[in-house]
Protein backbone atom coordinates (compact mmCIF):
# COMPACT_ATOMS: atom_id res chain seq x y z
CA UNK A 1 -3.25 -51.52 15.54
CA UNK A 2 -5.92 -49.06 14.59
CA UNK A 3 -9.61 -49.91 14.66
CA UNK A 4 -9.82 -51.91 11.49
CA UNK A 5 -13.41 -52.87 10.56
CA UNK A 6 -16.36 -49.99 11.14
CA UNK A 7 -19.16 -50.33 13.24
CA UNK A 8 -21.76 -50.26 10.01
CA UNK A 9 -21.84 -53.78 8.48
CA UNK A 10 -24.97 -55.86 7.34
CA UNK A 11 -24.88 -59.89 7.36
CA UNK A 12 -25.59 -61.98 4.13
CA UNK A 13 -28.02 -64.40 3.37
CA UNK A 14 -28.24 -67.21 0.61
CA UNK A 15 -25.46 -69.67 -0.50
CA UNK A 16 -24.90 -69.09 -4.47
CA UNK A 17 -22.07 -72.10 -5.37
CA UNK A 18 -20.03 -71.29 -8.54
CA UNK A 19 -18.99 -74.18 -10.40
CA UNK A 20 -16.74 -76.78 -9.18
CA UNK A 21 -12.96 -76.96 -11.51
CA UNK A 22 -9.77 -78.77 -10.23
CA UNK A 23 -6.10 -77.33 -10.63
CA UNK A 24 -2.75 -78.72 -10.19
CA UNK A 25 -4.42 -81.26 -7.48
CA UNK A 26 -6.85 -78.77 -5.80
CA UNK A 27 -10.21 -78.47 -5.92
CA UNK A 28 -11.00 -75.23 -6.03
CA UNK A 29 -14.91 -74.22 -4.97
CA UNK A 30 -15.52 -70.37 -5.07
CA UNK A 31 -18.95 -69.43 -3.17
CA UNK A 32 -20.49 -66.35 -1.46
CA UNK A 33 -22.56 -66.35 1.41
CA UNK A 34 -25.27 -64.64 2.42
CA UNK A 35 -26.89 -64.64 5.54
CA UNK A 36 -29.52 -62.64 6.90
CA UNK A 37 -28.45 -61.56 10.26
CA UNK A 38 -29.80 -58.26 12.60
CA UNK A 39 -26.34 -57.01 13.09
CA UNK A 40 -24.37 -56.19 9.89
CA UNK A 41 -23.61 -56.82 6.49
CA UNK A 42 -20.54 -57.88 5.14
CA UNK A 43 -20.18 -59.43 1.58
CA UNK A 44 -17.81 -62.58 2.01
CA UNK A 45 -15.98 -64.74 -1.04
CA UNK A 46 -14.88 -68.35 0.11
CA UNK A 47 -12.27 -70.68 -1.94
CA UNK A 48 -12.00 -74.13 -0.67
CA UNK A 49 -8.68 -75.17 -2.11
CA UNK A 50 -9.56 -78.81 -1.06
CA UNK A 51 -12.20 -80.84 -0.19
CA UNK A 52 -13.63 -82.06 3.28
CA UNK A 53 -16.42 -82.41 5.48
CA UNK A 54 -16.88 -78.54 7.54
CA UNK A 55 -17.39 -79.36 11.61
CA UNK A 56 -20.01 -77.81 13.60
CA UNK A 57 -19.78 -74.47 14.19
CA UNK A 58 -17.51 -73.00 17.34
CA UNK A 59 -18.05 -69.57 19.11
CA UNK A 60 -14.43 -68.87 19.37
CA UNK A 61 -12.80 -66.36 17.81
CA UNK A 62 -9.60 -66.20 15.68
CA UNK A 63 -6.96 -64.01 18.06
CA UNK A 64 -7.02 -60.32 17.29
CA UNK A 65 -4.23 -59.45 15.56
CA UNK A 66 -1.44 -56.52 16.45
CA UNK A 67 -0.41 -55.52 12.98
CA UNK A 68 -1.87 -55.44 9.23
CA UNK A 69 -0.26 -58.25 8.60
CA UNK A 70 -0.70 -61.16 10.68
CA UNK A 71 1.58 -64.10 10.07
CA UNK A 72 1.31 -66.93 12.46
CA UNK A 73 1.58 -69.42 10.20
CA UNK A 74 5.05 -67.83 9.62
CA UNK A 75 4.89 -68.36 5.79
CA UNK A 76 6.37 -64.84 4.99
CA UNK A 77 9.76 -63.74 5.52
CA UNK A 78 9.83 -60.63 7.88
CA UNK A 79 10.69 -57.73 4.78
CA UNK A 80 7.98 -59.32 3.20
CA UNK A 81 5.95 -58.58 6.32
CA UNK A 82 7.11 -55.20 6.24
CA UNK A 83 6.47 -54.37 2.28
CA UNK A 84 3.60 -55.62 2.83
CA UNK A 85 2.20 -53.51 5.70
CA UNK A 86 3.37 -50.70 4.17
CA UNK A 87 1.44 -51.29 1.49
CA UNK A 88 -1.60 -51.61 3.43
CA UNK A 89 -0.76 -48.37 4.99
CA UNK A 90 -0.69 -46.32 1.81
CA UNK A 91 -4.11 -48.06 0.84
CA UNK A 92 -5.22 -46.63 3.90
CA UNK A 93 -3.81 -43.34 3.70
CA UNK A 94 -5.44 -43.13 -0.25
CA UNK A 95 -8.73 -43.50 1.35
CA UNK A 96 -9.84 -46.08 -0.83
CA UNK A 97 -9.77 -48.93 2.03
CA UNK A 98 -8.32 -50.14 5.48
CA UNK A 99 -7.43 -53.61 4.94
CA UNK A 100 -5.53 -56.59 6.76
CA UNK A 101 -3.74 -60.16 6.17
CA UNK A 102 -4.54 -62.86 8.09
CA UNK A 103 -2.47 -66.06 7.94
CA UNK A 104 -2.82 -68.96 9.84
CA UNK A 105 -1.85 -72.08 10.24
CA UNK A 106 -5.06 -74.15 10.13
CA UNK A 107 -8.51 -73.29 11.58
CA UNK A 108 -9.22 -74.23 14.78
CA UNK A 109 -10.64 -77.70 15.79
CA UNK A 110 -14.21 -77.78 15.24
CA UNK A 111 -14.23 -74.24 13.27
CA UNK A 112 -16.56 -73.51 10.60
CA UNK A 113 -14.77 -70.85 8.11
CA UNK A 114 -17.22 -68.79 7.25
CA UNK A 115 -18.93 -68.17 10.94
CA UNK A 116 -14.91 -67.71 12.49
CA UNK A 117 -14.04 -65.02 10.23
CA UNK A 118 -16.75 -63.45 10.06
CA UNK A 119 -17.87 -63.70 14.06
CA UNK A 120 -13.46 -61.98 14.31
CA UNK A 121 -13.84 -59.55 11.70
CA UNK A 122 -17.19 -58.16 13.52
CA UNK A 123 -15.33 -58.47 16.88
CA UNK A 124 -12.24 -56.81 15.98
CA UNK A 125 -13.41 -54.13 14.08
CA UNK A 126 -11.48 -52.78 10.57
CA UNK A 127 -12.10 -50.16 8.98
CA UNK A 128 -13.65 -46.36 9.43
CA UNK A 129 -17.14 -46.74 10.71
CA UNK A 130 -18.13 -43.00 8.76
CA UNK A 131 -17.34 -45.26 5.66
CA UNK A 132 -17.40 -49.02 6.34
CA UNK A 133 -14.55 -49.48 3.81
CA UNK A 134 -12.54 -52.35 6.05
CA UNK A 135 -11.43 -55.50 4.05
CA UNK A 136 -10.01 -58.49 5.58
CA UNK A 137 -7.83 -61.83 3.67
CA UNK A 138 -7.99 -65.07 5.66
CA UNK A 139 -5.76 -67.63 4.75
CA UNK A 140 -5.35 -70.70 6.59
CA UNK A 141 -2.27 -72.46 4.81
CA UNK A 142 -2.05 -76.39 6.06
CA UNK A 143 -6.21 -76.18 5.72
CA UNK A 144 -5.40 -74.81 1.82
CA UNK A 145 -8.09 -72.56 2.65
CA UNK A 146 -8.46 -68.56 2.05
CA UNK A 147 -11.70 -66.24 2.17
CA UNK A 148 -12.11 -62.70 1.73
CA UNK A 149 -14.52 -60.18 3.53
CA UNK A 150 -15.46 -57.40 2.35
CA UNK A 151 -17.26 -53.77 4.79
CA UNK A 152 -20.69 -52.53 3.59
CA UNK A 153 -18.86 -49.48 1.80
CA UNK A 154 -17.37 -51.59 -0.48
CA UNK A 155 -19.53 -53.84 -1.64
CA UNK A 156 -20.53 -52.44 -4.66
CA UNK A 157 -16.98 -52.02 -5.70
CA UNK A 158 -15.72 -55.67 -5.01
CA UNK A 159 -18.78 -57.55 -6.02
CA UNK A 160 -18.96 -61.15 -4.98
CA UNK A 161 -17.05 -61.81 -8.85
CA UNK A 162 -14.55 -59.83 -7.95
CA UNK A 163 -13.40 -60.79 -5.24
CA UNK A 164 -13.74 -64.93 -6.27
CA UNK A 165 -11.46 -63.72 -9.30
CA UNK A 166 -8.86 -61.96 -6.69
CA UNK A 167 -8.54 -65.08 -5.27
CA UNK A 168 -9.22 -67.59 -7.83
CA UNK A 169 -6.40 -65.85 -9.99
CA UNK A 170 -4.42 -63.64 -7.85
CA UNK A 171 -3.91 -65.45 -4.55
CA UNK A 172 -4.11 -68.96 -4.83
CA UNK A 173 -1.60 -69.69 -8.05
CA UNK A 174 0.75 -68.47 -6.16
CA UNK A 175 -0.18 -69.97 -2.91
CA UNK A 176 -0.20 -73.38 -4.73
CA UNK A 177 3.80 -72.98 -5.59
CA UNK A 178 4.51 -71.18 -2.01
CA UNK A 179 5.01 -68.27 -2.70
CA UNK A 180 2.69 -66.02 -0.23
CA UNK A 181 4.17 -62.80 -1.13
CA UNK A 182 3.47 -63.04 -4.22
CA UNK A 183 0.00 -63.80 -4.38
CA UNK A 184 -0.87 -61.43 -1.71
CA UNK A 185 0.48 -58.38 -3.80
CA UNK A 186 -1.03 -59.54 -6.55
CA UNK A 187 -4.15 -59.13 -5.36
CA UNK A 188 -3.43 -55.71 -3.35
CA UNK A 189 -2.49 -55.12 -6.74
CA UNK A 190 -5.86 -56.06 -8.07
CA UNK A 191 -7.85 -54.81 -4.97
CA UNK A 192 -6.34 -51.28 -5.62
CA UNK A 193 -6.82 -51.10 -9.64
CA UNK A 194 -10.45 -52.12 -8.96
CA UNK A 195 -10.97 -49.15 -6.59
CA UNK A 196 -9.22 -46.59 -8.32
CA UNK A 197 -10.80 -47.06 -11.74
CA UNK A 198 -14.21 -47.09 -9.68
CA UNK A 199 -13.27 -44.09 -7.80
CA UNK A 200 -12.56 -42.32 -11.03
CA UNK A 201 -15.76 -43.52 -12.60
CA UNK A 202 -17.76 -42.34 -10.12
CA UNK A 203 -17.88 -38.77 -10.21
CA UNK A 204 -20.72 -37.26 -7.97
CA UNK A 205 -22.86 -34.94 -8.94
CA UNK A 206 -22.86 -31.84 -6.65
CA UNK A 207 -25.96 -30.89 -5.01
CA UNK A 208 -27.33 -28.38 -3.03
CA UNK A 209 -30.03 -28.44 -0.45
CA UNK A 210 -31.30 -25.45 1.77
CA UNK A 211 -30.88 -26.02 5.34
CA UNK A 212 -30.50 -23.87 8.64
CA UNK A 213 -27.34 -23.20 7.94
CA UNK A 214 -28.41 -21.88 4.52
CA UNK A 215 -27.42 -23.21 0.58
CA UNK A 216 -25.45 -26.70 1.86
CA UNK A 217 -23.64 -29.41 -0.46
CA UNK A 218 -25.12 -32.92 -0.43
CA UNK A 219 -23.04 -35.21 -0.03
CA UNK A 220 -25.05 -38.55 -0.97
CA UNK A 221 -24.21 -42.16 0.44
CA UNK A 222 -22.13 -43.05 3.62
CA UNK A 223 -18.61 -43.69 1.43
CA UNK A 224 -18.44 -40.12 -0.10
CA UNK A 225 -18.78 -38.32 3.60
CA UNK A 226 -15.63 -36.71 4.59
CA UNK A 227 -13.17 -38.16 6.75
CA UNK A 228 -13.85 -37.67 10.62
CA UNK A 229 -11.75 -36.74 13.14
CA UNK A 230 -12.65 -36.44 16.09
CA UNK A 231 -15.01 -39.39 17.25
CA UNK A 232 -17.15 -40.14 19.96
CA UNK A 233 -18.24 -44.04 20.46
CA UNK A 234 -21.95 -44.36 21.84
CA UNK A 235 -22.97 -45.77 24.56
CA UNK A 236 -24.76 -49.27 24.49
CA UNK A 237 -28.09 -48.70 26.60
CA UNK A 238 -28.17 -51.48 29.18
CA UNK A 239 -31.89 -51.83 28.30
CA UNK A 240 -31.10 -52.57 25.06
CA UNK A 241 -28.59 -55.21 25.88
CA UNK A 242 -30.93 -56.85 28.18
CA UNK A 243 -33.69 -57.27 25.07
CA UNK A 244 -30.85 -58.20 22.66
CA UNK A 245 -31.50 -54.92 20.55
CA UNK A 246 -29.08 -54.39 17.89
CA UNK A 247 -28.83 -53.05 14.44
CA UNK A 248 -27.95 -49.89 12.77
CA UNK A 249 -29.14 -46.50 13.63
CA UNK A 250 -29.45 -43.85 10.03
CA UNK A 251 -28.24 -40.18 10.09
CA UNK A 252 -28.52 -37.62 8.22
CA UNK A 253 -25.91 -35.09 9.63
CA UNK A 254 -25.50 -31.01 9.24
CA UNK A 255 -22.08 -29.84 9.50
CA UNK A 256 -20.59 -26.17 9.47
CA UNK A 257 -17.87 -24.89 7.42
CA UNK A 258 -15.40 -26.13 10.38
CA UNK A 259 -16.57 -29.80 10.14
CA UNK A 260 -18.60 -29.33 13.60
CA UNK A 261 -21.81 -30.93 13.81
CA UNK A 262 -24.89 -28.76 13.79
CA UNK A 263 -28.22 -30.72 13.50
CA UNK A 264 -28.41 -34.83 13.26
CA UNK A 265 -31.76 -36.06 11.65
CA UNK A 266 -33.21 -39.68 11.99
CA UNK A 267 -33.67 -41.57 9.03
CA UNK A 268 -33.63 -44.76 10.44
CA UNK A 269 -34.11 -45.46 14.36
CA UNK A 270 -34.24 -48.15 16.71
CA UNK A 271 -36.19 -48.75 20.64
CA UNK A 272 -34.28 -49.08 23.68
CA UNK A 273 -32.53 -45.79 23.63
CA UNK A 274 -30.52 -47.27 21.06
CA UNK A 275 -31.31 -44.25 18.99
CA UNK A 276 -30.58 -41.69 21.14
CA UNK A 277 -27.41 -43.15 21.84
CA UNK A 278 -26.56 -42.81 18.57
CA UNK A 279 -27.56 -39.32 17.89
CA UNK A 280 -25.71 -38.23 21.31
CA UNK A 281 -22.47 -39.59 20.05
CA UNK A 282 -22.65 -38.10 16.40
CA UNK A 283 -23.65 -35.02 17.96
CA UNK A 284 -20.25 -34.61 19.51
CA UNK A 285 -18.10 -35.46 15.95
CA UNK A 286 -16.14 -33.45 13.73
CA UNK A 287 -15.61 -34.00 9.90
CA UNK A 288 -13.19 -32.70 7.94
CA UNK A 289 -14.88 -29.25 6.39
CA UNK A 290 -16.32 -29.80 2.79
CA UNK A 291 -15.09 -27.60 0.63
CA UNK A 292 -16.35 -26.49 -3.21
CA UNK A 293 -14.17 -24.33 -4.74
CA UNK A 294 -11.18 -24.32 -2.32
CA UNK A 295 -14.04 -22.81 0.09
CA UNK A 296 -15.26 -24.26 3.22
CA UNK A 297 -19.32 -24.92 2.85
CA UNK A 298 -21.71 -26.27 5.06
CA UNK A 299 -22.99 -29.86 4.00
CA UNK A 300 -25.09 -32.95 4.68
CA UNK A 301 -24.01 -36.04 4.80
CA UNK A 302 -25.01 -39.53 5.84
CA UNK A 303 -24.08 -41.73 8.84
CA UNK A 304 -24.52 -45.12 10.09
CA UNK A 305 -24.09 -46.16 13.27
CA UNK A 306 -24.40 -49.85 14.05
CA UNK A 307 -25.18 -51.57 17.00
CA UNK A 308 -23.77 -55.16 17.70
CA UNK A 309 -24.22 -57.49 21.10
């Protein structure tokens, strides 16, 4: 499996608790969290589909999974497996978001939800780190609980309400009669709709800006850069693993008519080499060329880099 969440995420930072309703025997709680955190950001919806007391929190991490779908709790049948990941792989290939499905049996003894997936969706990574557009559904099926995360590039696309009404109304009806399948498309079905009439909504506003390349196109905010491909990871200065330095590193990045990297400007540094790192990596990229007019033009675009112990 590809890398599937980006290297750019921020953390969250206040409970907000939706009101409580019951269902067919379930209570059903939806709730983001927030918590501020120096590594990334990532906006997370939790359903409880029952009550109980959460355990203390556990540093282990959920396995890393081998395919888009992961199914240990062996709920699907293995064409649904299949539809499924190929349905994840067109969502990919649109560009509008690299997403998984996570099912497992129950958490682990001692697990707290929200810290498990999110601690494995940092550590495994989803998503393109130019555009931070990973998305990740948990479901752990004897524990009747699910919980969405959601990369920084999305976040203003599935808002906290959006993604409790994917899985107050998508997923979990049909989770509740058994059938997994079902509520899972459902809400690719729902993920997808809400992207593509954003996408379309959202037409950008070229801009021009003179550079030393001469007249470039703007391209404004991390999701609208063009694809890259060919990347370089940076390296983690040992100095600034030693002082616990992490955190994301802000570029704004020249490239050529071929996609090659020209100049890389700090917006937003950090100490311990960390930002040099950065800029050392980026410097070595290639985009996909911007082009206006069927025409290859130089451009500027904006990169985050993040940082994470």
């Amino acid at each position: 499996m590809t890398n599937i969440w980006p290297h750019v995420m921020k953390t969250l930072s206040r409970v907000i608790s939706a009101p409580i309703t019951k269902g067919a025997g379930y209570i059903i709680h939806a709730m983001t969290l927030r918590s501020r955190r120096k590594t990334a950001r990532i906006l997370a919806v939790t359903l409880v589909l029952s009550a109980g007391s959460w355990a203390h929190a556990t540093d282990a991490l959920l396995p890393k999974p081998e395919r888009l779908v992961s199914d240990t709790a062996a709920v699907l049948l293995p064409d649904e497996v299949d539809q499924l990941e190929a349905r994840l792989e067109r969502l990919r290939a649109s560009g509008l978001a690299e997403a998984i499905i996570y099912l497992a049996p129950s958490l682990p003894e001692g697990a707290v939800m929200e810290d498990l997936t999110l601690q494995s969706a940092n550590a495994w990574g989803i998503g393109d780190a130019a555009t931070n557009n990973g998305l990740a559904i948990f479901a752990f099926i004897k524990d009747r609980k699910l919980r969405i995360e959601v990369g920084l590039g999305l976040e203003s696309r599935i808002s906290d309400a959006a993604a409790a009404a994917i899985i107050k109304e998508q997923i979990a009806p049909s989770f509740r009669e058994t059938k997994y399948a079902e509520g899972l498309n459902a809400a690719i079905d729902r993920i997808e709709a809400i992207l593509r009439q954003e996408q379309a909504s959202s037409e950008i506003t070229v801009e021009y800006v003179k550079t030393s390349l001469g007249t470039s196109r703007r391209i404004v905010g991390v999701m609208n850069a063009p694809p890259v491909t060919r990347r370089v990871n940076p390296h983690y200065p040992e100095e600034a693993r030693r002082a616990g330095i992490q955190g994301p590193v802000e570029l704004e990045v020249l490239i050529d008519t071929s996609g090659k990297v020209k100049k890389v400007t700090v917006t937003k540094g950090l100490s311990h080499g960390l930002t040099e790192a950065a800029v050392a990596a980026v410097r070595q990229w290639v985009f996909e060329p911007v082009t206006v007019d069927a025409a290859a033009v130089p451009a500027v675009i904006d990169v985050v880099v993040n940082f994470k112990l």
